[in-house]
C-alpha atoms as a PDB file:
ATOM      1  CA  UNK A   1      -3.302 -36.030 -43.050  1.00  0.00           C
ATOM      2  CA  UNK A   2      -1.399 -37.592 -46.079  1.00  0.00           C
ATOM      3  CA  UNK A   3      -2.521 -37.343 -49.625  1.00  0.00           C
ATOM      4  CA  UNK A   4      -4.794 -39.786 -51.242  1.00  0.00           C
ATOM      5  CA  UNK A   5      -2.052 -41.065 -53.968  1.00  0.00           C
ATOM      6  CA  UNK A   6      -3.721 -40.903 -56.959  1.00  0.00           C
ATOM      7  CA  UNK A   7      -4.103 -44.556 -58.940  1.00  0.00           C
ATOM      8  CA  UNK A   8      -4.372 -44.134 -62.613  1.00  0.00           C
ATOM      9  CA  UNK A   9      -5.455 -47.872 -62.884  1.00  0.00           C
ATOM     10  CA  UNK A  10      -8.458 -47.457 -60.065  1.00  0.00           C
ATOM     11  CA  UNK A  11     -11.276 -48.499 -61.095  1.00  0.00           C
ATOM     12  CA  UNK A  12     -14.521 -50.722 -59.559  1.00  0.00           C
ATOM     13  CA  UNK A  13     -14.516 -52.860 -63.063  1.00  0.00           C
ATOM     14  CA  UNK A  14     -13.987 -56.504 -61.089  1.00  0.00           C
ATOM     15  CA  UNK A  15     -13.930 -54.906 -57.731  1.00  0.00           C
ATOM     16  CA  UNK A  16     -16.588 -56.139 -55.157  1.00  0.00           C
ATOM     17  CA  UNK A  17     -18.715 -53.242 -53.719  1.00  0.00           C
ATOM     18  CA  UNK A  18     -20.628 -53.626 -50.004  1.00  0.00           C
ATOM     19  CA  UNK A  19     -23.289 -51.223 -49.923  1.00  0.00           C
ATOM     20  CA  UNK A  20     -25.703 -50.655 -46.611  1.00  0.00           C
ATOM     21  CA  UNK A  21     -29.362 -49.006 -48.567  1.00  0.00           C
ATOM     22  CA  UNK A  22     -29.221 -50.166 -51.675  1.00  0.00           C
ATOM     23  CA  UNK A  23     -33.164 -51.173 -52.399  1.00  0.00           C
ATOM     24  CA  UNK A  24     -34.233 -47.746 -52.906  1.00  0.00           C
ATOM     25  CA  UNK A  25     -33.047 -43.819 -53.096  1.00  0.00           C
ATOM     26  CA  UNK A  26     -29.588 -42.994 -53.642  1.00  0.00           C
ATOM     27  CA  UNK A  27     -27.965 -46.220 -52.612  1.00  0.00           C
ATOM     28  CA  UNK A  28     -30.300 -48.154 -55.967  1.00  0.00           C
ATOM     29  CA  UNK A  29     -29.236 -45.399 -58.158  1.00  0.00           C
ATOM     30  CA  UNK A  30     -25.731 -45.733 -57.698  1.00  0.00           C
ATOM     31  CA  UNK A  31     -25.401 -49.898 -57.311  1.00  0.00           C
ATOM     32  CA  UNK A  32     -27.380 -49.951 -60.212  1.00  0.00           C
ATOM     33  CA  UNK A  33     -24.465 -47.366 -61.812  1.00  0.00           C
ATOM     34  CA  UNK A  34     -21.610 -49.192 -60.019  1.00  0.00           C
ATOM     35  CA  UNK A  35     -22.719 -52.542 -61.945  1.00  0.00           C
ATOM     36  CA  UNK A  36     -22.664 -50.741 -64.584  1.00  0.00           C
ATOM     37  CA  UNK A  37     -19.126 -49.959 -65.032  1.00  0.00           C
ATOM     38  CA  UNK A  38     -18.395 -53.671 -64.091  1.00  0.00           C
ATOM     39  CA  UNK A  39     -18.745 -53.986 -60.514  1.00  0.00           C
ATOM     40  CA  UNK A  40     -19.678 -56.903 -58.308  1.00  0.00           C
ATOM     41  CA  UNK A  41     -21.757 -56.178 -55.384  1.00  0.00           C
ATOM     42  CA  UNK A  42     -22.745 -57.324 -52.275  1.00  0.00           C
ATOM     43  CA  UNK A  43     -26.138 -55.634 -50.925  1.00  0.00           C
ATOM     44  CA  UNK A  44     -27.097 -55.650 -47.095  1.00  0.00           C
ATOM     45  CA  UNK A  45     -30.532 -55.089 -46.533  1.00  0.00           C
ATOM     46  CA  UNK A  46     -32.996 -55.683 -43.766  1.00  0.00           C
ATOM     47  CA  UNK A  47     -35.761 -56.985 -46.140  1.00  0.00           C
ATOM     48  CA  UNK A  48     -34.923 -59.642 -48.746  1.00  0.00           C
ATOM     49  CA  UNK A  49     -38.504 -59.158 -50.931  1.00  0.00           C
ATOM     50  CA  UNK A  50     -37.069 -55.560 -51.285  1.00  0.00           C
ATOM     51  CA  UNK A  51     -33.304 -56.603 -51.980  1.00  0.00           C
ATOM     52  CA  UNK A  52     -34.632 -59.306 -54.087  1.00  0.00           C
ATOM     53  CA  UNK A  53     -36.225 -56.462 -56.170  1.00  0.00           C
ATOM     54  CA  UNK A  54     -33.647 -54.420 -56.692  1.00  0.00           C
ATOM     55  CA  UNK A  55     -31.380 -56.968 -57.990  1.00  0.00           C
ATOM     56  CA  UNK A  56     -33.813 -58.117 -60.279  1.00  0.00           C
ATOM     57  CA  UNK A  57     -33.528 -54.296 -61.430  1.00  0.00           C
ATOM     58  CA  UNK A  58     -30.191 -54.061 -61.204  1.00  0.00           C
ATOM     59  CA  UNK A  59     -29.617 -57.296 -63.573  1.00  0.00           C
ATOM     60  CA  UNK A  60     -32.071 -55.963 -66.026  1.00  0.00           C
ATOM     61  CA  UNK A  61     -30.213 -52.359 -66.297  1.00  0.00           C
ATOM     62  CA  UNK A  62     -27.212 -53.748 -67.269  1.00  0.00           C
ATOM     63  CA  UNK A  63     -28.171 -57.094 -69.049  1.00  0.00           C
ATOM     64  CA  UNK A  64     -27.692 -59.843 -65.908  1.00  0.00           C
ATOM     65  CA  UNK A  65     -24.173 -59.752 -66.092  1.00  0.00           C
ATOM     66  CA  UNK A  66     -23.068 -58.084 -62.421  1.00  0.00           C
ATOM     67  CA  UNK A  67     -22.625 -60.899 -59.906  1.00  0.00           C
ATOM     68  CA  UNK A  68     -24.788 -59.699 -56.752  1.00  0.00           C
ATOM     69  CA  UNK A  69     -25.155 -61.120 -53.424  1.00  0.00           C
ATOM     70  CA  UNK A  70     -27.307 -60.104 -50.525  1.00  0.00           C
ATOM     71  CA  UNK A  71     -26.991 -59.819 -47.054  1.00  0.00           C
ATOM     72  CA  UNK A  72     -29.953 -59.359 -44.358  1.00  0.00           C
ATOM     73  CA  UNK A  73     -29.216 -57.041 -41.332  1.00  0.00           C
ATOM     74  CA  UNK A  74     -30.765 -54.788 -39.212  1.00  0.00           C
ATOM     75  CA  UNK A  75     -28.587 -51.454 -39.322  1.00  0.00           C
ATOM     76  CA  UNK A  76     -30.082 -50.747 -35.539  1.00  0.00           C
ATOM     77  CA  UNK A  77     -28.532 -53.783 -33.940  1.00  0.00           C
ATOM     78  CA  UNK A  78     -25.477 -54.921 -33.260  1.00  0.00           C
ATOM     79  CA  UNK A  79     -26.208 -58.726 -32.998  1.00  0.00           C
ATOM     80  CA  UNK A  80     -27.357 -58.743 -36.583  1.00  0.00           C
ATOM     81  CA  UNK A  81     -24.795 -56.467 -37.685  1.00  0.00           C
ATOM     82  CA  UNK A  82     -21.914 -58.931 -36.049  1.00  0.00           C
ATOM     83  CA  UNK A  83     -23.815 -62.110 -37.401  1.00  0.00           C
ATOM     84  CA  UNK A  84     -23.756 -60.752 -41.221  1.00  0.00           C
ATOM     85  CA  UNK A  85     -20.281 -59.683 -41.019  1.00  0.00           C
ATOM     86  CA  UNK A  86     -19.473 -63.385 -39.852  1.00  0.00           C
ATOM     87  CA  UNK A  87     -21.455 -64.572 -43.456  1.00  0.00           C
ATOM     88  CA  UNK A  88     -19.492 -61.691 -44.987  1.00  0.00           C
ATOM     89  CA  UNK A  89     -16.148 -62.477 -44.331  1.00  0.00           C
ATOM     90  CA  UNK A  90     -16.729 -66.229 -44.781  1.00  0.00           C
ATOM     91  CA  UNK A  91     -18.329 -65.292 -48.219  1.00  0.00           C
ATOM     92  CA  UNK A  92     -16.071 -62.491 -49.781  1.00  0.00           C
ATOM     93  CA  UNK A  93     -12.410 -63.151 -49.566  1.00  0.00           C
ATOM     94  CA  UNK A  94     -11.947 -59.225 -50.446  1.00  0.00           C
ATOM     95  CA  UNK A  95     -13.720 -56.245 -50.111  1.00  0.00           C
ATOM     96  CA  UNK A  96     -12.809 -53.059 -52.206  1.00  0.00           C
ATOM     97  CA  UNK A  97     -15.003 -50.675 -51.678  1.00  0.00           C
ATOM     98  CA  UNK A  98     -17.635 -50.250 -48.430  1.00  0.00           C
ATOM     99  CA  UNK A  99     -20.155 -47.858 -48.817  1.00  0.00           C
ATOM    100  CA  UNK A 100     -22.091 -46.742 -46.129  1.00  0.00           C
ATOM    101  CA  UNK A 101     -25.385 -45.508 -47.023  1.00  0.00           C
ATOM    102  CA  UNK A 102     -28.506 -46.684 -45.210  1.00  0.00           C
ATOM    103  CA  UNK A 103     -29.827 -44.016 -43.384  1.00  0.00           C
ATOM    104  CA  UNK A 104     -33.040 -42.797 -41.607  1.00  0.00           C
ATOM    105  CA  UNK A 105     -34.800 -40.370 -38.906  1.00  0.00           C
ATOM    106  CA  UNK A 106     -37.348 -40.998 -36.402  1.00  0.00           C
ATOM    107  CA  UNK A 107     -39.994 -38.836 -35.056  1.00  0.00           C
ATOM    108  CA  UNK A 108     -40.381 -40.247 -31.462  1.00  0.00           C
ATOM    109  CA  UNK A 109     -37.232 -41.328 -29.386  1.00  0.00           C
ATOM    110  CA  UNK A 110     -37.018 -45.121 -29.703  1.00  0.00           C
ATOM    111  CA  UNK A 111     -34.517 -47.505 -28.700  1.00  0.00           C
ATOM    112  CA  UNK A 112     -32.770 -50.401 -30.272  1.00  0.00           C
ATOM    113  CA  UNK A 113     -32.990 -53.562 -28.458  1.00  0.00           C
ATOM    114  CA  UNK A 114     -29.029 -52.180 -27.495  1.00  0.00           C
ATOM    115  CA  UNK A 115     -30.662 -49.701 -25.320  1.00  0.00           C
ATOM    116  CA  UNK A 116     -29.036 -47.195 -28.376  1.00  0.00           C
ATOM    117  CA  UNK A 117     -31.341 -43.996 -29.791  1.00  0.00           C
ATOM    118  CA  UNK A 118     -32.788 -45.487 -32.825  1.00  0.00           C
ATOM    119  CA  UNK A 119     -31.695 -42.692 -35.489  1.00  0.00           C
ATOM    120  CA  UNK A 120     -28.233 -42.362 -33.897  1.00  0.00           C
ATOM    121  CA  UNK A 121     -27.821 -46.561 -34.018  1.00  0.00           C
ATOM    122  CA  UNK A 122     -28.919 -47.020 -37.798  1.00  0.00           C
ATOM    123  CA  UNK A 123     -27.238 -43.877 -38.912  1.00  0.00           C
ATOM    124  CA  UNK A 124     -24.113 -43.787 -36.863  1.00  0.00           C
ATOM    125  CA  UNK A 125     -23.223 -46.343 -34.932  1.00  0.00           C
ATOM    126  CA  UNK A 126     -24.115 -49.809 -36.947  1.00  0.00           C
ATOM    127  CA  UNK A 127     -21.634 -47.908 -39.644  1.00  0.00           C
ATOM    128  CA  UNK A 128     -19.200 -47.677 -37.072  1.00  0.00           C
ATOM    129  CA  UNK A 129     -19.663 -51.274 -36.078  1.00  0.00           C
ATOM    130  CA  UNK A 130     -20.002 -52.863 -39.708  1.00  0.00           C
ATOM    131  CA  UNK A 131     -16.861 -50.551 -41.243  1.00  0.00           C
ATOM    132  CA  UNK A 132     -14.423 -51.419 -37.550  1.00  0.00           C
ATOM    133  CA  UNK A 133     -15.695 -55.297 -38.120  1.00  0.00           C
ATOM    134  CA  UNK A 134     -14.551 -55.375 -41.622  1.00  0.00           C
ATOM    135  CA  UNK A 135     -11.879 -53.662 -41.512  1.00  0.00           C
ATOM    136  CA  UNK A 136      -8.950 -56.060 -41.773  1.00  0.00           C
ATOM    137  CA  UNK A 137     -10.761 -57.311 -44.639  1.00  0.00           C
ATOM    138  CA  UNK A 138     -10.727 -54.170 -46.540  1.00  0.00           C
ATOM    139  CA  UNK A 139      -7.138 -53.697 -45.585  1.00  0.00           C
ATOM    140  CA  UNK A 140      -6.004 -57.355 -47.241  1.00  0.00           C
ATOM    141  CA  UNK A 141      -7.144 -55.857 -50.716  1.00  0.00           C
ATOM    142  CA  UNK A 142      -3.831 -53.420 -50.328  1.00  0.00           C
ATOM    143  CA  UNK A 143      -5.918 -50.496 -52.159  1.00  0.00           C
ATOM    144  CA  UNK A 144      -9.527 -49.907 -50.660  1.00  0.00           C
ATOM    145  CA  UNK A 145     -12.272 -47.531 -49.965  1.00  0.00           C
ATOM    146  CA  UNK A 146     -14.740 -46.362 -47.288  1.00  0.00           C
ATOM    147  CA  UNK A 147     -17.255 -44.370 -48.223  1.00  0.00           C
ATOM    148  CA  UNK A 148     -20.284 -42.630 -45.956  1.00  0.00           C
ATOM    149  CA  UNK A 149     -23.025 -41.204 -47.039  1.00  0.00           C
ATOM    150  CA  UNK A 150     -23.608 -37.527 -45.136  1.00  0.00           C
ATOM    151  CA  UNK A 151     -25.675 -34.571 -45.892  1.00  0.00           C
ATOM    152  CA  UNK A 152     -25.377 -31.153 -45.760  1.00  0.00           C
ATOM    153  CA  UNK A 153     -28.264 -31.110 -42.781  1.00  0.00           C
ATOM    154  CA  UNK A 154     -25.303 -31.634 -40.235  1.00  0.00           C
ATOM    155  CA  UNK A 155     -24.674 -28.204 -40.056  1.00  0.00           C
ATOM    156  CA  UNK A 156     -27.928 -27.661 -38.178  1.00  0.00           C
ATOM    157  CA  UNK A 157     -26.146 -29.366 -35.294  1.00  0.00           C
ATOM    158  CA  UNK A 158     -23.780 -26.177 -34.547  1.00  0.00           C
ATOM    159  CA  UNK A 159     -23.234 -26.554 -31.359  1.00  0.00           C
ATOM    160  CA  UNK A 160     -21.480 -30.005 -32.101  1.00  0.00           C
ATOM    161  CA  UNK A 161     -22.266 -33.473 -30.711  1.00  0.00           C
ATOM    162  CA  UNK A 162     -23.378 -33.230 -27.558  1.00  0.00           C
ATOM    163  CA  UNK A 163     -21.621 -36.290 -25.452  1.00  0.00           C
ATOM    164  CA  UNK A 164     -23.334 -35.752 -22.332  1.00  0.00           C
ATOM    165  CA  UNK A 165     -26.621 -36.391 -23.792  1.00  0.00           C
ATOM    166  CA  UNK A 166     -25.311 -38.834 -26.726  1.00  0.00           C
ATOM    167  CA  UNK A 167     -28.899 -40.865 -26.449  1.00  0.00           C
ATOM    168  CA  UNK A 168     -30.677 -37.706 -26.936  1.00  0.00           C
ATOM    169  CA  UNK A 169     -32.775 -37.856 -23.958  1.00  0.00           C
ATOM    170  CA  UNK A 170     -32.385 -34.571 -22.969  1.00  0.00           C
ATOM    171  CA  UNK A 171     -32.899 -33.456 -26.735  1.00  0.00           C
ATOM    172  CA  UNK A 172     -36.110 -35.107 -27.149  1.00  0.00           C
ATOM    173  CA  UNK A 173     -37.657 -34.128 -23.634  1.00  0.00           C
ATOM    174  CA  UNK A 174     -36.815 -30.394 -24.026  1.00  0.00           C
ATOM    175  CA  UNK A 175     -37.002 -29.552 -27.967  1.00  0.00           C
ATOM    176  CA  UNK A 176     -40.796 -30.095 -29.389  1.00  0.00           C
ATOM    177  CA  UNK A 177     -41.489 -32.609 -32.657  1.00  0.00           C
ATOM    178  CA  UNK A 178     -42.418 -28.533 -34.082  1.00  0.00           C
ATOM    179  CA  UNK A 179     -39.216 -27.362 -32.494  1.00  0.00           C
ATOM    180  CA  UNK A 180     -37.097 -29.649 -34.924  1.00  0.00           C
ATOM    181  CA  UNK A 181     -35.933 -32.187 -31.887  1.00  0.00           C
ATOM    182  CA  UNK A 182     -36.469 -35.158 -34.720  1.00  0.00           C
ATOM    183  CA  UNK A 183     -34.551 -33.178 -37.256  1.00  0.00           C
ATOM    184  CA  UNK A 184     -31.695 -31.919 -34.688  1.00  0.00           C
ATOM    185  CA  UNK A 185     -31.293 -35.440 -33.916  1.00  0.00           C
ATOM    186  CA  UNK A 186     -30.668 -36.930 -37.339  1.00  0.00           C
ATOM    187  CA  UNK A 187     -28.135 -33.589 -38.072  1.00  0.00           C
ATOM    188  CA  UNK A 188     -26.209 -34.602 -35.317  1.00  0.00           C
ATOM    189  CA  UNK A 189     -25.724 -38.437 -36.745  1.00  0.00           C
ATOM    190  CA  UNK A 190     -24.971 -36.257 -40.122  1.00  0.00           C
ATOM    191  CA  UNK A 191     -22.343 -34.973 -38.185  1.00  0.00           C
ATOM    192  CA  UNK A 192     -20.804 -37.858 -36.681  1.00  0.00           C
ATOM    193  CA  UNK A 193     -20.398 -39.807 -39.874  1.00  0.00           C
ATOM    194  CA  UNK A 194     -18.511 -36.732 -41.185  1.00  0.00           C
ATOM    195  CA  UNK A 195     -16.264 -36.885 -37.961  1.00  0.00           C
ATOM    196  CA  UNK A 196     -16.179 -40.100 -38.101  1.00  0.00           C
ATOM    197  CA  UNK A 197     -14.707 -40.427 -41.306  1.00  0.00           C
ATOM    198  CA  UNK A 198     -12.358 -38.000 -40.313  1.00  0.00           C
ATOM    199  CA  UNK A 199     -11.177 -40.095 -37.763  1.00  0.00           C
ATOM    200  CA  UNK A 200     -11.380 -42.874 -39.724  1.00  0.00           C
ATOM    201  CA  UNK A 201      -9.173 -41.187 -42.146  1.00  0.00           C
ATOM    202  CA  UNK A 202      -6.686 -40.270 -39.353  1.00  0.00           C
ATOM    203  CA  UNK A 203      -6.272 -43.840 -38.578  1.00  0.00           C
ATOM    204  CA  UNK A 204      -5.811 -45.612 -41.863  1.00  0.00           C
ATOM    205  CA  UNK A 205      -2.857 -42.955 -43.108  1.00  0.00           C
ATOM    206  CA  UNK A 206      -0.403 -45.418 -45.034  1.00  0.00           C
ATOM    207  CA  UNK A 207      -2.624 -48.925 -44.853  1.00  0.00           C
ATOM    208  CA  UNK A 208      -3.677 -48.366 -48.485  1.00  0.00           C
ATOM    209  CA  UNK A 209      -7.040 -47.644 -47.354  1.00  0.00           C
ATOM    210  CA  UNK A 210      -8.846 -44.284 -47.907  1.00  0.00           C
ATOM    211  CA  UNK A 211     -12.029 -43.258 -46.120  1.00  0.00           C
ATOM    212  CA  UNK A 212     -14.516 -40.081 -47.702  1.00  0.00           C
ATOM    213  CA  UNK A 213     -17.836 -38.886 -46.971  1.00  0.00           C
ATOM    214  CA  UNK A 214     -20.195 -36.814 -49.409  1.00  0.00           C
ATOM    215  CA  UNK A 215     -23.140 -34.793 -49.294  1.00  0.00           C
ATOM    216  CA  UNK A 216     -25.421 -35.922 -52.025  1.00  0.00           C
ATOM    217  CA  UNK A 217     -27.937 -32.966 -51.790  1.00  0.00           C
ATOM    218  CA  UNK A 218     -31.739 -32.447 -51.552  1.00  0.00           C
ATOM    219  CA  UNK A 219     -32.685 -35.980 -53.068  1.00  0.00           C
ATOM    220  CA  UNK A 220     -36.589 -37.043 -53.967  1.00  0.00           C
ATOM    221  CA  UNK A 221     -36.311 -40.553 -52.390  1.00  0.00           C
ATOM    222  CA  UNK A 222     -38.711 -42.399 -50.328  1.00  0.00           C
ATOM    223  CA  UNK A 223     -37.033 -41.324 -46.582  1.00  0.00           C
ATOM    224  CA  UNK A 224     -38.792 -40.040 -43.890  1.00  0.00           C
ATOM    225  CA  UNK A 225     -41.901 -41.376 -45.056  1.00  0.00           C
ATOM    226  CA  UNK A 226     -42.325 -43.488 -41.704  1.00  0.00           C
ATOM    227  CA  UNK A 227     -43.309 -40.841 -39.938  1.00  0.00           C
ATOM    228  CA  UNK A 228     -46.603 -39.784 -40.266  1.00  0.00           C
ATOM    229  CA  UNK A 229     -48.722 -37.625 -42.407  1.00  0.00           C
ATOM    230  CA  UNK A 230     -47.291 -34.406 -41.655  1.00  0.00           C
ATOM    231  CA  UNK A 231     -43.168 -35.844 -42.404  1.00  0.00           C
ATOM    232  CA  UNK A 232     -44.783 -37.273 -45.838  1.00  0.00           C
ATOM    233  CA  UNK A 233     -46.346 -33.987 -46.266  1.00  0.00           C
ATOM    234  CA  UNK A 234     -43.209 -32.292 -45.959  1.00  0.00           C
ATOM    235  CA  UNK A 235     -41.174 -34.409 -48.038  1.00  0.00           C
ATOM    236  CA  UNK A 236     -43.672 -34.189 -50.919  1.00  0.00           C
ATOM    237  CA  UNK A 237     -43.025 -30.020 -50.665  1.00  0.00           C
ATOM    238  CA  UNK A 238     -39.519 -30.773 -50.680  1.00  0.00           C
ATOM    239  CA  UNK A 239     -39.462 -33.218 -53.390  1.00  0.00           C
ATOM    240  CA  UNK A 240     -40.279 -30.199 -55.482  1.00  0.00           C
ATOM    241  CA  UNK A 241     -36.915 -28.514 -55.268  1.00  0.00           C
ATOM    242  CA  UNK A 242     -35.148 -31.630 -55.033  1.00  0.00           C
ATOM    243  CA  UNK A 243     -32.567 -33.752 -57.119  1.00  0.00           C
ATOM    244  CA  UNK A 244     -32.948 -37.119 -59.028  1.00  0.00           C
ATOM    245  CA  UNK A 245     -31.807 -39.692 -56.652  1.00  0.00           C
ATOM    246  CA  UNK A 246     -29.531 -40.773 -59.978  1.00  0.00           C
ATOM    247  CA  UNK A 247     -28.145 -37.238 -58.949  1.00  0.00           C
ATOM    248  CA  UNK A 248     -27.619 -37.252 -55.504  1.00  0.00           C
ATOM    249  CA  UNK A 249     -25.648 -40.886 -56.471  1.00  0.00           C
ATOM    250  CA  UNK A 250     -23.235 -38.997 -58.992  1.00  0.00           C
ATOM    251  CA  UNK A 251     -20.482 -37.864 -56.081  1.00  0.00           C
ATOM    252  CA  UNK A 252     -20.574 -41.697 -54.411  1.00  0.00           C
ATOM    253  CA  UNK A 253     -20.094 -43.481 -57.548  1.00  0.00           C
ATOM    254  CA  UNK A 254     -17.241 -40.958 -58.343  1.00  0.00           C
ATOM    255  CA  UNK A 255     -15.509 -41.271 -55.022  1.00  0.00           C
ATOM    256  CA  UNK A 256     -15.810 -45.103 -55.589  1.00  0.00           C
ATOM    257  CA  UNK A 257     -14.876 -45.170 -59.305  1.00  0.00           C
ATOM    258  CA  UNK A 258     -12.565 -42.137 -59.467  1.00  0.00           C
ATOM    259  CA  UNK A 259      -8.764 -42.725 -60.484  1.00  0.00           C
ATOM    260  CA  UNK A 260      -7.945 -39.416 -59.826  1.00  0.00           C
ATOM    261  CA  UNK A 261      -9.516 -38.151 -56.020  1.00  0.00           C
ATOM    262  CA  UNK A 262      -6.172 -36.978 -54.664  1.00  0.00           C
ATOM    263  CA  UNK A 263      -7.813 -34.724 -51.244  1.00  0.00           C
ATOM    264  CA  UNK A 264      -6.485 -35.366 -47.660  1.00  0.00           C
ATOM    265  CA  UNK A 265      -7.492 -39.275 -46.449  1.00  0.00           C
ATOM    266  CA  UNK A 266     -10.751 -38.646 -44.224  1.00  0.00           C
ATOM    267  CA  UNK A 267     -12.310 -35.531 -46.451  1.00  0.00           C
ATOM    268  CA  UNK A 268     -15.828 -34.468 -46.921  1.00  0.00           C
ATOM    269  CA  UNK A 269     -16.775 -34.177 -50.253  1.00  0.00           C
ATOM    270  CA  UNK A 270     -19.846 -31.944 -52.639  1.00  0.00           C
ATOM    271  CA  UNK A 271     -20.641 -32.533 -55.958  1.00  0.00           C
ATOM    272  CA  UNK A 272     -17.181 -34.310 -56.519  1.00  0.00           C
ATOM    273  CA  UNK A 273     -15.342 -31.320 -55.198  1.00  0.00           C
ATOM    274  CA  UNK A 274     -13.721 -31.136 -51.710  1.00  0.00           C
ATOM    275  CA  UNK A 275     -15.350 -28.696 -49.453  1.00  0.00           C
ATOM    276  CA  UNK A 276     -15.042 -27.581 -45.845  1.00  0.00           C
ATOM    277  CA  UNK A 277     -17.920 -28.961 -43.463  1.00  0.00           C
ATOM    278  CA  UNK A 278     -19.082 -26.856 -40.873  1.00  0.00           C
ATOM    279  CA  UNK A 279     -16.830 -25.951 -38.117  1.00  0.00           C
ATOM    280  CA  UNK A 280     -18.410 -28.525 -35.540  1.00  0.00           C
ATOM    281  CA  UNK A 281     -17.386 -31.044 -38.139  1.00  0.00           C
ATOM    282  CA  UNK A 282     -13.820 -30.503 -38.289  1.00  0.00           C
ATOM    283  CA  UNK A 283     -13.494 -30.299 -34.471  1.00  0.00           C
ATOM    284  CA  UNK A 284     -10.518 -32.894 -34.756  1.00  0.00           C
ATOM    285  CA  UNK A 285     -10.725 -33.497 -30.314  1.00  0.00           C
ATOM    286  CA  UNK A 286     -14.488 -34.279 -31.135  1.00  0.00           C
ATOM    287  CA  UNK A 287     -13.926 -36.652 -33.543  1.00  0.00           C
ATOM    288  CA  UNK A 288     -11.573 -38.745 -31.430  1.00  0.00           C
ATOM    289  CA  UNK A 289     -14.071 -38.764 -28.697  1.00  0.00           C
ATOM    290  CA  UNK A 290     -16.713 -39.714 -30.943  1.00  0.00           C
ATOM    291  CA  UNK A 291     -13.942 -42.490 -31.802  1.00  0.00           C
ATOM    292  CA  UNK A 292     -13.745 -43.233 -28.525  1.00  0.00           C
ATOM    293  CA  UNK A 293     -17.871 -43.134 -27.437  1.00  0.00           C
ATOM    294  CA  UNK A 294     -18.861 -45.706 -30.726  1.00  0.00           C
ATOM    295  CA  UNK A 295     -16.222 -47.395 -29.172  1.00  0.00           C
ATOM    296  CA  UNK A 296     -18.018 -48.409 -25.662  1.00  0.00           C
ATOM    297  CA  UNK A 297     -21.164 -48.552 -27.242  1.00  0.00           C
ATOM    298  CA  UNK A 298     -20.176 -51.877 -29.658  1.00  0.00           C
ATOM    299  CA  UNK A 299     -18.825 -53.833 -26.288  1.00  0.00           C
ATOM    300  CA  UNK A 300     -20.511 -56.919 -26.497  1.00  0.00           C
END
């Protein structure tokens, strides 16, 4: 893949920001950052009480003087995800940077009204659909970036994406809630954003438009707390050993405010230095038949 070119006049100061999962965790921490070095935003969140919230935040960190509009979607289906793109595009006449951050895990197999896996739908494939939908958009601005949030859990899914069984109905039947089948599942969606955006990456060589992921870390945030007693136990240990989700932010506000990233379009990305995911997740063949899969799964 080409070289990012590096812009020594980047910056988000005046640059409108889309962010998926910005009312709490990581994605608050770094739109309430992003505002702060001048940014417009635009949030899309499935509950406007909670958006409403954390603009009200927002405007109060950094004296009400970020312009911030919101946008209600459901991440897990596709209707709602091509009706806010439709107020989107009719609303923003650019887009510079997308940031693709909402993200969750669910104990029980569940699926969307799409007949899609719920974990792989909000954490995969309504990315897919929201970043292919607004993609000419993002390409008008001549200079733009796509950014996913990942995590270093994908490389518990080392055997790779498994296509056969890409609504995890096997998975769940045959691997116990003990046995990590919940957790297996939301590595794998880990690992198809990063192959994703490598694919992504692939794609927009020499449009102007650069794609990264990043894994943020350990975070204490309020995820997986949906899940009964035993996930909320577990992510209270955790929270222990964990980073500030003002931490976990620091690498996405960099790759969307940095005037200097210069790695390979596509790259995966730890504490603002390029790393090597695991080896599942730079299986190039997988990543355009991931391409591919999201592909039939958005027909409407």
């Amino acid at each position: 893949m080409d070289k990012m070119t590096t812009n020594s006049n980047w910056s988000v100061k005046g640059k409108y920001v889309l962010i998926t999962g910005a009312t709490s965790g990581i994605g608050f921490a770094a739109a309430k950052e992003l505002a702060a070095r001048g940014a417009n935003l635009g949030i899309l969140a499935r509950n406007n009480a909670k958006a409403n919230d954390a603009i009200t935040q927002i405007q109060a960190y950094v004296g009400g003087s970020t312009k911030i509009d919101v946008f209600l979607a459901d991440m897990s289906s596709q209707q709602s995800l091509r009706k806010v793109v439709d107020e989107i595009l009719s609303k923003c006449p650019r887009i510079d940077v997308l940031i693709n951050n909402a993200g969750a895990l669910f104990e029980t197999r569940q699926l969307t009204g799409d007949g899609i896996e719920m974990t792989w739908a909000v954490n995969h494939l309504g990315p897919f659909l929201l970043t292919t939908l607004l993609l000419e958009r993002l390409k008008e601005c001549g200079s733009a970036r796509i950014i996913t949030t990942a995590s270093h859990g994908h490389k518990m899914a080392k055997k790779g994406l498994e296509f056969d069984d890409i609504s995890a109905e096997r998975l769940y039947k045959t691997m116990k809630k003990l046995m990590g089948g919940p957790t297996l599942r939301y590595a794998q969606t880990k690992l198809a954003n990063i192959l994703f955006t490598a694919e992504l990456g692939r794609r927009l060589d020499g449009t102007g438009v650069t794609a990264h992921c990043y894994d943020p870390g350990l975070v204490a945030t309020n995820f997986n707390q949906n899940n009964g007693l035993m996930a909320r136990m577990t992510m209270a240990v955790m929270k222990l050993f964990s980073r500030t989700p003002e931490k976990g932010a620091e690498t996405l506000v960099w790759l969307a405010d940095s005037s200097s990233i210069t790695g390979p379009n596509g790259s995966y990305y730890v504490d603002k230095q390029l790393k090597n995911p695991s080896e599942a997740a730079q299986d190039l063949k997988a990543a355009k038949q991931l391409w591919k899969t999201s592909a039939e799964q958005i027909q409407s």
